[in-house]
N, C-alpha and C. Protein backbone atom coordinates (compact mmCIF):
# COMPACT_ATOMS: atom_id res chain seq x y z
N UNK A 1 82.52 85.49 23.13
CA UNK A 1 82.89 84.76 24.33
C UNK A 1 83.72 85.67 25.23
N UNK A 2 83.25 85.44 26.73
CA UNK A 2 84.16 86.63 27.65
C UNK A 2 85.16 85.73 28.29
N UNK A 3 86.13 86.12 28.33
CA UNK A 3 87.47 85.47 28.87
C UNK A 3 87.59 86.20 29.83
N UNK A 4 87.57 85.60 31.56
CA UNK A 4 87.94 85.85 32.52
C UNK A 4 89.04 86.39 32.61
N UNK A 5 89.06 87.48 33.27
CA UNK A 5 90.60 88.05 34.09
C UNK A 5 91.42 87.48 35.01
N UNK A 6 92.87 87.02 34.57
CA UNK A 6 93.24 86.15 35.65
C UNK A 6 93.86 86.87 36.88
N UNK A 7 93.19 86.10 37.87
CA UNK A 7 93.38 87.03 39.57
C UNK A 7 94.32 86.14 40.06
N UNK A 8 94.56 86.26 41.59
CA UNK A 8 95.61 85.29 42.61
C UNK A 8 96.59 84.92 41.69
N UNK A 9 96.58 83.32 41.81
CA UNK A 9 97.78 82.87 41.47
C UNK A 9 97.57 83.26 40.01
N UNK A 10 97.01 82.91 39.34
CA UNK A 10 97.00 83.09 37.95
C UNK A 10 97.65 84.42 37.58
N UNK A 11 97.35 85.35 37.98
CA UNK A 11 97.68 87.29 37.68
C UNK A 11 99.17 86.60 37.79
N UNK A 12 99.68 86.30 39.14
CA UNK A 12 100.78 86.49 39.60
C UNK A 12 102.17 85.76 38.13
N UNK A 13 101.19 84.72 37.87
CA UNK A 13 101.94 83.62 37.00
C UNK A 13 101.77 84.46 35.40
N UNK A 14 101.15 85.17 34.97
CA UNK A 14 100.97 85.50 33.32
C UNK A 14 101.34 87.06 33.89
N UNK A 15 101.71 87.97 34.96
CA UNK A 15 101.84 88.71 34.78
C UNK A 15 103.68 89.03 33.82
N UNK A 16 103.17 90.63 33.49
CA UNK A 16 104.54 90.68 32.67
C UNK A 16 106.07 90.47 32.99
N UNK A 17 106.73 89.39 32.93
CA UNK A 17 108.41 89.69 33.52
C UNK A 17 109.12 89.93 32.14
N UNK A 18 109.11 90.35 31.14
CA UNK A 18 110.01 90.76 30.37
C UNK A 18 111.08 91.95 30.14
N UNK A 19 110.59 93.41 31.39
CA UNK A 19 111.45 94.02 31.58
C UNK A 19 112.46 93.78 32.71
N UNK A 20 112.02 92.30 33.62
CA UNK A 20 112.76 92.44 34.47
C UNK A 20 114.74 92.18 33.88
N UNK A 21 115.22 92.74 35.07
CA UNK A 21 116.38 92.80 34.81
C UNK A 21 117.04 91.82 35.66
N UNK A 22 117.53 90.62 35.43
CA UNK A 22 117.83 88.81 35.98
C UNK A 22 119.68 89.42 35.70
N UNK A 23 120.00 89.98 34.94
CA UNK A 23 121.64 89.82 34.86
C UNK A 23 121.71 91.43 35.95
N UNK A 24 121.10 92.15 35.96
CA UNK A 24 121.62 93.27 37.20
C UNK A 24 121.23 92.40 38.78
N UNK A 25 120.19 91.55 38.54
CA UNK A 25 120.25 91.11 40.33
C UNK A 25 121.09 90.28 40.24
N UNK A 26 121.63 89.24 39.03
CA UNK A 26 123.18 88.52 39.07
C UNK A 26 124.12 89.53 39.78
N UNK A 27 124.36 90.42 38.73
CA UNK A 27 125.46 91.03 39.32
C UNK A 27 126.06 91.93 40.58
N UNK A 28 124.57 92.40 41.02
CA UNK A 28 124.13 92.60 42.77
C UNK A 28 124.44 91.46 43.34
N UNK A 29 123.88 90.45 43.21
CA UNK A 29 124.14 89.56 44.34
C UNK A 29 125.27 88.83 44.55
N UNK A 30 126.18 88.51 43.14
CA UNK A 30 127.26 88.36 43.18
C UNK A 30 128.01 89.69 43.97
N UNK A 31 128.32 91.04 43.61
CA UNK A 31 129.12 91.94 44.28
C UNK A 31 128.84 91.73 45.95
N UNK A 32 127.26 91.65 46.08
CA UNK A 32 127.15 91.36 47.75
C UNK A 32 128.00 90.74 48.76
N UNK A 33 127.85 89.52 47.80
CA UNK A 33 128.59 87.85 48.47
C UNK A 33 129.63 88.22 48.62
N UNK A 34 130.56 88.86 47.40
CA UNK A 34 131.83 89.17 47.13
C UNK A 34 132.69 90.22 48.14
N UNK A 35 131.64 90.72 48.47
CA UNK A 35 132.11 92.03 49.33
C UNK A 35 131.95 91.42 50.79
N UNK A 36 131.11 90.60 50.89
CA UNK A 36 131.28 89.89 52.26
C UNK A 36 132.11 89.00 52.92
N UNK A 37 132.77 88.63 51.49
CA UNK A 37 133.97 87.63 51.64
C UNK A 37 133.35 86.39 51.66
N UNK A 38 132.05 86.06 50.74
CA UNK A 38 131.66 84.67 50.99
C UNK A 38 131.42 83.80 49.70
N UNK A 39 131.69 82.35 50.10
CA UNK A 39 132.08 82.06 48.95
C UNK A 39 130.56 81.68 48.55
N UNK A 40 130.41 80.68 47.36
CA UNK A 40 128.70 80.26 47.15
C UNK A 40 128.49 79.23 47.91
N UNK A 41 129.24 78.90 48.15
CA UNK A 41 129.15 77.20 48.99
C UNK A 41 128.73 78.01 50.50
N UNK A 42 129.70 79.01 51.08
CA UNK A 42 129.23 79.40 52.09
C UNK A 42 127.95 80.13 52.02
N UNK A 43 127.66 81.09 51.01
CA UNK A 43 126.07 81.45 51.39
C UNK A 43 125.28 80.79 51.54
N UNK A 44 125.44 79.88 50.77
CA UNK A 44 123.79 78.91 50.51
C UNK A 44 124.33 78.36 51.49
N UNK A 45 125.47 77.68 52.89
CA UNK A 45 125.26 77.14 54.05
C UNK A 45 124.48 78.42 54.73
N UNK A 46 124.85 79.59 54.39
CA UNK A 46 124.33 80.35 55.54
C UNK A 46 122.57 80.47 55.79
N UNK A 47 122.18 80.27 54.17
CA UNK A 47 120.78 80.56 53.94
C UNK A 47 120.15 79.61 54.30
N UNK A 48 120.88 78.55 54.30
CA UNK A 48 120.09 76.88 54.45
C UNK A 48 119.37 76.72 53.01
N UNK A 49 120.18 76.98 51.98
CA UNK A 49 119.51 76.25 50.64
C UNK A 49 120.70 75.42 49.83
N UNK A 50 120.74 75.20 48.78
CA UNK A 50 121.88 74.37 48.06
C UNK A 50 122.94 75.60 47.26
N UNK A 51 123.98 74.97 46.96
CA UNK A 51 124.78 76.05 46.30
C UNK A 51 124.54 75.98 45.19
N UNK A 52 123.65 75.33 44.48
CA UNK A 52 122.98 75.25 42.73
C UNK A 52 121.98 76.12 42.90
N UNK A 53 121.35 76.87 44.20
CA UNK A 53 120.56 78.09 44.26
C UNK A 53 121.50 79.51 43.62
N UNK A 54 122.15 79.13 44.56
CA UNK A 54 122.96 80.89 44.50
C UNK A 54 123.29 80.73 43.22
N UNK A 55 124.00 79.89 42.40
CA UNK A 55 124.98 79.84 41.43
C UNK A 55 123.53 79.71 39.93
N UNK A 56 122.10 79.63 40.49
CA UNK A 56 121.42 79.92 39.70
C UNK A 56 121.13 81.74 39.46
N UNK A 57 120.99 81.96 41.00
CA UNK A 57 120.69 83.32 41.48
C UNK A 57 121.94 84.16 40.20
N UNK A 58 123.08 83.59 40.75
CA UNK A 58 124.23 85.00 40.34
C UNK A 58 124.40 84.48 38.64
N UNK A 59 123.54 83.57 37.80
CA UNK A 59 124.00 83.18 36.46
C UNK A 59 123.14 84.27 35.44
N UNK A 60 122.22 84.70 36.58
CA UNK A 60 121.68 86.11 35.47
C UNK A 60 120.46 85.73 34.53
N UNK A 61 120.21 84.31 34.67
CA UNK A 61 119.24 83.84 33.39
C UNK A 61 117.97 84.49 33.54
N UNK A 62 117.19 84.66 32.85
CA UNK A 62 115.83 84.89 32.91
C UNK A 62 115.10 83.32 33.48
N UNK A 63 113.81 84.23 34.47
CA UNK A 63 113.34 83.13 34.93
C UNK A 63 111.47 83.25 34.70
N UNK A 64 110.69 82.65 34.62
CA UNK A 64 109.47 82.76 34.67
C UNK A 64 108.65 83.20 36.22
N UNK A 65 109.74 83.34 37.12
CA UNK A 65 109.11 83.85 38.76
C UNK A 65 110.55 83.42 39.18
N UNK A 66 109.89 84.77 40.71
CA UNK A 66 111.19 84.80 41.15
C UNK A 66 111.35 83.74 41.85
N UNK A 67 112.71 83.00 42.07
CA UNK A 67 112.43 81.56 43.15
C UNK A 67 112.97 81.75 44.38
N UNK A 68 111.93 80.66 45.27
CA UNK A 68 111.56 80.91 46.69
C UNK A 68 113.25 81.26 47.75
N UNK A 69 113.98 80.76 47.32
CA UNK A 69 115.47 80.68 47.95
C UNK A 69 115.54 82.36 47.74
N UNK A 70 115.18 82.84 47.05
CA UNK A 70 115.77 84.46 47.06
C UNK A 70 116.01 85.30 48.77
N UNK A 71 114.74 84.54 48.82
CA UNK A 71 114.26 85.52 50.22
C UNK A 71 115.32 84.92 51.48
N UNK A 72 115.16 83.61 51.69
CA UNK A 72 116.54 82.77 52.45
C UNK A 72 118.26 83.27 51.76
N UNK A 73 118.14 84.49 50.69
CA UNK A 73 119.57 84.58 50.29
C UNK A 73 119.54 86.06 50.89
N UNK A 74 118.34 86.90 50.77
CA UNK A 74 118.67 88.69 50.94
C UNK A 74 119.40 88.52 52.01
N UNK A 75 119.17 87.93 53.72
CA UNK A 75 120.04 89.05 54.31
C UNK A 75 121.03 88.62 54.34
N UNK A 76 121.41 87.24 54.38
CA UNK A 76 123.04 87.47 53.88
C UNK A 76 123.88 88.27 53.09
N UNK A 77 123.33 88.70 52.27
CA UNK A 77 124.21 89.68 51.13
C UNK A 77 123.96 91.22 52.37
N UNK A 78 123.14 91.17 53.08
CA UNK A 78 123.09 92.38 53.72
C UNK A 78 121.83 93.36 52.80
N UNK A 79 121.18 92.97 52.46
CA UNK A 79 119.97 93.22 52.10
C UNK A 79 118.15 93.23 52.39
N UNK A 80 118.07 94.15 52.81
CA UNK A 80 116.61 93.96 53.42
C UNK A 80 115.45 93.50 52.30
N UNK A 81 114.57 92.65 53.07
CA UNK A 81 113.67 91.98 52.49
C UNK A 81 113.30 92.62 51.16
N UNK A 82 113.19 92.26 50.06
CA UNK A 82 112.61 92.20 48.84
C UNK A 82 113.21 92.69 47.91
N UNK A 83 114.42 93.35 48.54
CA UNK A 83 115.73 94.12 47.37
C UNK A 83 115.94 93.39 46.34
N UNK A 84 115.58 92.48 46.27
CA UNK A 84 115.91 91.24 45.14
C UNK A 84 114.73 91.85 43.85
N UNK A 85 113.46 91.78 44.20
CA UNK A 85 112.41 92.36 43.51
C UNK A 85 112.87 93.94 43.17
N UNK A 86 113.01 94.54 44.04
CA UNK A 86 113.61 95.93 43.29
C UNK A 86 114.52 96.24 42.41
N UNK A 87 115.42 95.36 42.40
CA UNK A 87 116.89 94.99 41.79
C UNK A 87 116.28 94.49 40.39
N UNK A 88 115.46 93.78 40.59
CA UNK A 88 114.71 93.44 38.56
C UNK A 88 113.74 93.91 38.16
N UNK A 89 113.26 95.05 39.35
CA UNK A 89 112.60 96.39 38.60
C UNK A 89 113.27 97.45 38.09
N UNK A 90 114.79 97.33 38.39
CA UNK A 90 115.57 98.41 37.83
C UNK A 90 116.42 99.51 39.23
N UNK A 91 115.86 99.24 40.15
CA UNK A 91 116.84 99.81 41.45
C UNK A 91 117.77 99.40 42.25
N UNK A 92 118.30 99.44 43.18
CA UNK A 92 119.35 98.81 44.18
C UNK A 92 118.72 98.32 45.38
N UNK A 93 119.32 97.54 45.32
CA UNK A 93 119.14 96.73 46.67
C UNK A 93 119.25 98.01 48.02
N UNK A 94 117.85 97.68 48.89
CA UNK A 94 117.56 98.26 50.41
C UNK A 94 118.84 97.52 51.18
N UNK A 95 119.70 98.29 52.13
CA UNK A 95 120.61 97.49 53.19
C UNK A 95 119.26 97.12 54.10
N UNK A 96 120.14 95.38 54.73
CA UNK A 96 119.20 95.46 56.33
C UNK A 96 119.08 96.66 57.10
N UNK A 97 118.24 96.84 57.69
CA UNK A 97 118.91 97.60 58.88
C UNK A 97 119.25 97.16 60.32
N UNK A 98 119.14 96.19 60.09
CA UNK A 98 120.29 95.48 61.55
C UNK A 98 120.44 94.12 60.87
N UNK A 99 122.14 94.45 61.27
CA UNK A 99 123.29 93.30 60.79
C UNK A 99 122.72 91.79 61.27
N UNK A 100 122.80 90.80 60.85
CA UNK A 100 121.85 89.82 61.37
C UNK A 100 122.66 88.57 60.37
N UNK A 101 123.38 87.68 61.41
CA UNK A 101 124.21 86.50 60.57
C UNK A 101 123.18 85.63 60.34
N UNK A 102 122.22 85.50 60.94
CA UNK A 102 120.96 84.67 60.71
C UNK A 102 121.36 82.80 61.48
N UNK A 103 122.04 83.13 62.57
CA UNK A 103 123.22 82.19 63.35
C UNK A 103 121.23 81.03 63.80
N UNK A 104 120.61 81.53 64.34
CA UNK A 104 119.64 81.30 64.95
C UNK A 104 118.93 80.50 63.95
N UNK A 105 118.57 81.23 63.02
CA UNK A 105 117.33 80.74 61.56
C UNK A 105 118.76 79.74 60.73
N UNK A 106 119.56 79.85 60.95
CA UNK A 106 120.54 78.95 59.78
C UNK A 106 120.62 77.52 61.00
N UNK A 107 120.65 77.52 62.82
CA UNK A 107 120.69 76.60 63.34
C UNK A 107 119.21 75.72 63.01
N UNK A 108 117.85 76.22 63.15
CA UNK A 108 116.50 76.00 62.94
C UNK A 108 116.85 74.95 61.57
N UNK A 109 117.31 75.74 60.76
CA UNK A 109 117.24 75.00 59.60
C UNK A 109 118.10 73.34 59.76
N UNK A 110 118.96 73.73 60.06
CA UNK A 110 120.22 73.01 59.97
C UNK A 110 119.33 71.29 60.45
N UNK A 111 118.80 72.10 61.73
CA UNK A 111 117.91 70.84 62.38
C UNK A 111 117.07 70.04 61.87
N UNK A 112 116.28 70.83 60.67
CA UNK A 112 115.33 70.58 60.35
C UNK A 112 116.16 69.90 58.98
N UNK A 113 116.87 70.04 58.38
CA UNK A 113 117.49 69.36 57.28
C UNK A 113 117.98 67.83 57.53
N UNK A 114 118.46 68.23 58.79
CA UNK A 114 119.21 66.96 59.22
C UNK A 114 117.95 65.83 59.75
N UNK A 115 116.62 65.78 59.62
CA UNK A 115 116.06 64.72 60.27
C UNK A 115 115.03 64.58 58.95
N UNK A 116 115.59 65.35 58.07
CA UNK A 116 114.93 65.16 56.52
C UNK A 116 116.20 64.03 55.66
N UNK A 117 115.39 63.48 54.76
CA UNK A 117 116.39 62.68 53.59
C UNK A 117 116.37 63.69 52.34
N UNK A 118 118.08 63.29 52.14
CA UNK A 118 118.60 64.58 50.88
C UNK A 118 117.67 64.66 50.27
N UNK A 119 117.04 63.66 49.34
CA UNK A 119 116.55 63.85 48.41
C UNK A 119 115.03 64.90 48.52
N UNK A 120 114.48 65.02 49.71
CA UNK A 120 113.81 65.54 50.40
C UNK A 120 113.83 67.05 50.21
N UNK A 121 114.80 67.16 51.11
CA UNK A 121 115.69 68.61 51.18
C UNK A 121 116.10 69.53 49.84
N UNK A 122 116.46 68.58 49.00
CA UNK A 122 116.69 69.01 47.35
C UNK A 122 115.56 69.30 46.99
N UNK A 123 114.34 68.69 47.03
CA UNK A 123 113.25 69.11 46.60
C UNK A 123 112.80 70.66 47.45
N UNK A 124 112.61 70.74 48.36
CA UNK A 124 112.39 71.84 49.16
C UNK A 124 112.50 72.81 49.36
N UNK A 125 114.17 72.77 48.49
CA UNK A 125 114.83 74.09 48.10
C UNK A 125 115.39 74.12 47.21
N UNK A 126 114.60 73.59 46.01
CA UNK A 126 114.51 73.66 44.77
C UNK A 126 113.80 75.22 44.25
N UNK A 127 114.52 75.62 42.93
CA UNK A 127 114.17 76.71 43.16
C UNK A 127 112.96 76.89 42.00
N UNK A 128 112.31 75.76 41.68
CA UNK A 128 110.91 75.14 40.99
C UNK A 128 110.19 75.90 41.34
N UNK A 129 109.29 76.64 40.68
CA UNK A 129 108.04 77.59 41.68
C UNK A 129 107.50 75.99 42.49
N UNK A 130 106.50 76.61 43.36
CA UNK A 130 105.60 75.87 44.28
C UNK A 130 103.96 75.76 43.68
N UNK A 131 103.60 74.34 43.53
CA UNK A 131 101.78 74.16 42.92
C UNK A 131 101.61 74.44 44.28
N UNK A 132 101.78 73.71 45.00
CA UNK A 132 100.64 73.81 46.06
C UNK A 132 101.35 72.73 47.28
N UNK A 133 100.29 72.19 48.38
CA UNK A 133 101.27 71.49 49.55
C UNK A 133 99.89 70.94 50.30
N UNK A 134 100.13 69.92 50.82
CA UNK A 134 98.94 69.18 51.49
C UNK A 134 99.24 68.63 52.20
N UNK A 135 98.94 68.50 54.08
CA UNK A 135 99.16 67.64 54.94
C UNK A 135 98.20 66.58 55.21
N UNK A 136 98.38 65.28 54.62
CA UNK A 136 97.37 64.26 54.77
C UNK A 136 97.13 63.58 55.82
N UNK A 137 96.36 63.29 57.00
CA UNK A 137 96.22 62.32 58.04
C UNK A 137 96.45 60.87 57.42
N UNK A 138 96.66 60.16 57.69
CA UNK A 138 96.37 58.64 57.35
C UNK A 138 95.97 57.55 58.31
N UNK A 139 95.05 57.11 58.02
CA UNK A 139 93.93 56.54 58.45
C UNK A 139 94.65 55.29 59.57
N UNK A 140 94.05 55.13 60.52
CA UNK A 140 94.27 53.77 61.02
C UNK A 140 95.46 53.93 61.44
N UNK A 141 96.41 55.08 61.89
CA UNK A 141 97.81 55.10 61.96
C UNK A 141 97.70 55.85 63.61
N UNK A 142 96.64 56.53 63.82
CA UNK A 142 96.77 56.80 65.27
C UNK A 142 97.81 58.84 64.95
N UNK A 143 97.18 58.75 64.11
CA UNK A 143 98.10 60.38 63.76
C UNK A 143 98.47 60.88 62.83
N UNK A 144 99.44 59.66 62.28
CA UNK A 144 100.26 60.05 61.29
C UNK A 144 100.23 60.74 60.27
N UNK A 145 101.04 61.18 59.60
CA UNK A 145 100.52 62.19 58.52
C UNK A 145 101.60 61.91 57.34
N UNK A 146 101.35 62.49 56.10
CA UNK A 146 101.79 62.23 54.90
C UNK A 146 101.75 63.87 54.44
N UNK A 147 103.22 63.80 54.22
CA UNK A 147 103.30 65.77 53.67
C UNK A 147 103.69 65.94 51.78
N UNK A 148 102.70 66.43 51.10
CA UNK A 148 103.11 66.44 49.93
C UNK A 148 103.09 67.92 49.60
N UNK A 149 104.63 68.02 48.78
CA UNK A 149 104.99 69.37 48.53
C UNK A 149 104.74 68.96 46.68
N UNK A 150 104.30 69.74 45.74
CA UNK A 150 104.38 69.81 44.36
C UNK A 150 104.49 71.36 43.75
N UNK A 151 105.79 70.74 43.20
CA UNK A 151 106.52 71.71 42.17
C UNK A 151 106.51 71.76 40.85
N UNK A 152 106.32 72.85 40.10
CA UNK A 152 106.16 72.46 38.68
C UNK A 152 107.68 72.85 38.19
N UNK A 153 107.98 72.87 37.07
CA UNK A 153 109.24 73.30 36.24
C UNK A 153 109.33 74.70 36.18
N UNK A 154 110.72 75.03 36.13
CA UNK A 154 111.33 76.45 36.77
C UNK A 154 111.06 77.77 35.27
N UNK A 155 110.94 76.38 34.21
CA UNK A 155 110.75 77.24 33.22
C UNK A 155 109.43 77.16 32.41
N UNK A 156 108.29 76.86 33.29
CA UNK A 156 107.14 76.05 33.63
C UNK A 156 106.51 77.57 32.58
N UNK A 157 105.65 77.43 31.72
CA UNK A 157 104.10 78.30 31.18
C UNK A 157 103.34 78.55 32.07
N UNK A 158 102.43 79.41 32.13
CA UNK A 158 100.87 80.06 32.81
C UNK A 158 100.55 78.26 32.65
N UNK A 159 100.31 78.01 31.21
CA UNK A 159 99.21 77.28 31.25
C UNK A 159 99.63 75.64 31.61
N UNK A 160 101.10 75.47 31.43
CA UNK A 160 101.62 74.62 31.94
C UNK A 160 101.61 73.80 33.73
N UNK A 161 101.88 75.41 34.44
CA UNK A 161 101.69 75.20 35.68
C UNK A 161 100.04 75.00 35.74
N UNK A 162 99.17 75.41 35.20
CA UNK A 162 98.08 75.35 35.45
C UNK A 162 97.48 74.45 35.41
N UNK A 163 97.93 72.90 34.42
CA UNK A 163 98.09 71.42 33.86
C UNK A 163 98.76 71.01 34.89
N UNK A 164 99.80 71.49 35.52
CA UNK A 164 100.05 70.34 36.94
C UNK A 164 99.31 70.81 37.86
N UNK A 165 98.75 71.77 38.38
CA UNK A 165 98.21 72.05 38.98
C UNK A 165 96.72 71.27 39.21
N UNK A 166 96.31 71.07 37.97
CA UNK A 166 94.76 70.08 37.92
C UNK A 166 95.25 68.68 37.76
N UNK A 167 96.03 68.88 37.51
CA UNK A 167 96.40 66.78 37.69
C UNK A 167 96.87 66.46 39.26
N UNK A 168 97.50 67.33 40.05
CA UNK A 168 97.81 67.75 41.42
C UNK A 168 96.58 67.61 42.19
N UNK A 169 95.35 67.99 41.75
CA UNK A 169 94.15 67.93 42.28
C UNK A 169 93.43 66.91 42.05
N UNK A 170 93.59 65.90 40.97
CA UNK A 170 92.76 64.81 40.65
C UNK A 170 93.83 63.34 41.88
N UNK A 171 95.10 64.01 41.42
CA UNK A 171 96.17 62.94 42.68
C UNK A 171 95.50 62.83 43.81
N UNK A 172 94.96 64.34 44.45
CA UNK A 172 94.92 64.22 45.65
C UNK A 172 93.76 63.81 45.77
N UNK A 173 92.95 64.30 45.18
CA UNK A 173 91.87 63.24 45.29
C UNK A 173 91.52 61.80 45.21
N UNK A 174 92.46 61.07 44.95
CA UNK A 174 92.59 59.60 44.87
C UNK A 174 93.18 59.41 45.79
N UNK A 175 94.33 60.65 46.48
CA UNK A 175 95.11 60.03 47.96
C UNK A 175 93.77 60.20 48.78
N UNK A 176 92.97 61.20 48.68
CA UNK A 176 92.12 61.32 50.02
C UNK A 176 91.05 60.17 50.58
N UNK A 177 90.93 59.38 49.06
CA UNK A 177 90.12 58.53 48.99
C UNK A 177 90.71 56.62 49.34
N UNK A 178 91.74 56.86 50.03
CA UNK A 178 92.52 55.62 50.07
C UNK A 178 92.03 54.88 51.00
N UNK A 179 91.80 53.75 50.96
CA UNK A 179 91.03 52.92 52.16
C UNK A 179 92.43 52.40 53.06
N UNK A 180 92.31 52.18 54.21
CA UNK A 180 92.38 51.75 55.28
C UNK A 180 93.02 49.90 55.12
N UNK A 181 94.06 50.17 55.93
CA UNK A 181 94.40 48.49 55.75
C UNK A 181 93.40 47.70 55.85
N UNK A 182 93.08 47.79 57.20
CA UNK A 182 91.93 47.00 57.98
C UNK A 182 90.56 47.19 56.85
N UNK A 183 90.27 48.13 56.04
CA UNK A 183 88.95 48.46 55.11
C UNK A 183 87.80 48.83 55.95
N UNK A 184 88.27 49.57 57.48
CA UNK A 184 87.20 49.85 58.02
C UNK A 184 86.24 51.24 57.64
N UNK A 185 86.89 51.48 56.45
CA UNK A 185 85.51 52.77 55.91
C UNK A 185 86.03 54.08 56.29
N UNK A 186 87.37 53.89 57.09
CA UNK A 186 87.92 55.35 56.95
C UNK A 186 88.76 55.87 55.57
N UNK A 187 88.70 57.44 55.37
CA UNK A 187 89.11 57.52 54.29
C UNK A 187 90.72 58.79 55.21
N UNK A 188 91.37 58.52 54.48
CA UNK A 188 92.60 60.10 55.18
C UNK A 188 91.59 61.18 54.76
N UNK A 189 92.18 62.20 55.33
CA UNK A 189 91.44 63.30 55.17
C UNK A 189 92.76 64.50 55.12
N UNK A 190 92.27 65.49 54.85
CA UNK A 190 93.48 66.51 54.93
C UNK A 190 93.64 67.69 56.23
N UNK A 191 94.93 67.23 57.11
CA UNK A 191 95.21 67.88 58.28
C UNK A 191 94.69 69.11 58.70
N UNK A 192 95.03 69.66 57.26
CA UNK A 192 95.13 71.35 57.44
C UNK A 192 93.16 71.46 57.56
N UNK A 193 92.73 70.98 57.41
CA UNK A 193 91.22 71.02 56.81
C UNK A 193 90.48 71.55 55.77
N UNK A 194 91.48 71.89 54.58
CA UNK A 194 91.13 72.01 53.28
C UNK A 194 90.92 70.32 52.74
């Protein structure tokens, strides 16, 4: 029997993280903050994520992928994009090269948090890898739409994520198929046109 090679997401999810190094980007990103004079409560305001991000970031644990808040944390520490990834390949963090409080992208956010419900927002910037995301029309509403974000567990398996991932797909397929108050034969469909 030939067993497929896993590509895209799959490669990305079974590839090897066991040499990465999770307690040297702790201790980078802690010295960063530290040297900036900021506390955790203030980064994660600056990044627009929660302070149970950072305080995951700087605890050093091993993780099964890197999580999405990393990238909303580099330039605050003064770090150009992906130093985080180099840092648990074994090198130092790239400086930005232009100083950047992120005053602009932290207001964007700010906005966008505030017309969201917490519980919302917690999910969002959760630092859960990401299954997947679907913008649903809904029928008979003149527009409206229905946004589903799905996350699996942070300490989630290849084959685990791969089990929410197909039950994620059988969901949506029962949302796509939802009839219509009225039962006039429309079904939602999906925004994006996947």
């Amino acid at each position: 029997m030939r067993v497929a090679k896993p590509c895209g997401m799959m490669a990305a999810m079974t590839e090897d993280r066991t040499n990465l190094e999770w307690a040297k980007l702790a201790s980078a990103a802690r010295a960063a903050r530290e040297a900036r004079g900021l506390s955790q409560e203030k980064l994660a305001d600056l990044a627009g994520v929660s302070e149970g991000s950072v305080q995951n970031l700087e605890s050093g644990k091993p993780r099964s992928r890197m999580p999405q808040t990393v990238a909303k944390i580099e330039p605050h520490l003064g770090w150009a994009e992906g130093s985080a990834r180099t840092v648990l390949a074994g090198g130092q963090p790239t400086p930005a090269t232009t100083a950047s409080d992120g005053s602009a992208d932290s207001a964007a956010k700010d906005r966008i948090r505030e017309k969201l419900p917490l519980r919302v927002v917690d999910e969002l910037e959760s630092d859960d890898p990401l299954i997947d995301s679907q913008v649903i029309q809904l029928p008979g509403t003149g527009g409206a739409r229905m946004t589903v974000v799905v996350h699996g567990r942070t300490d989630a398996t290849p084959e685990e994520i791969q089990a929410a991932l197909i039950a994620w797909r059988r969901a949506e397929r029962k949302l796509q198929r939802l009839p219509d108050d009225d039962d006039n034969g429309d079904t939602p469909h999906a925004a994006n046109g996947s």
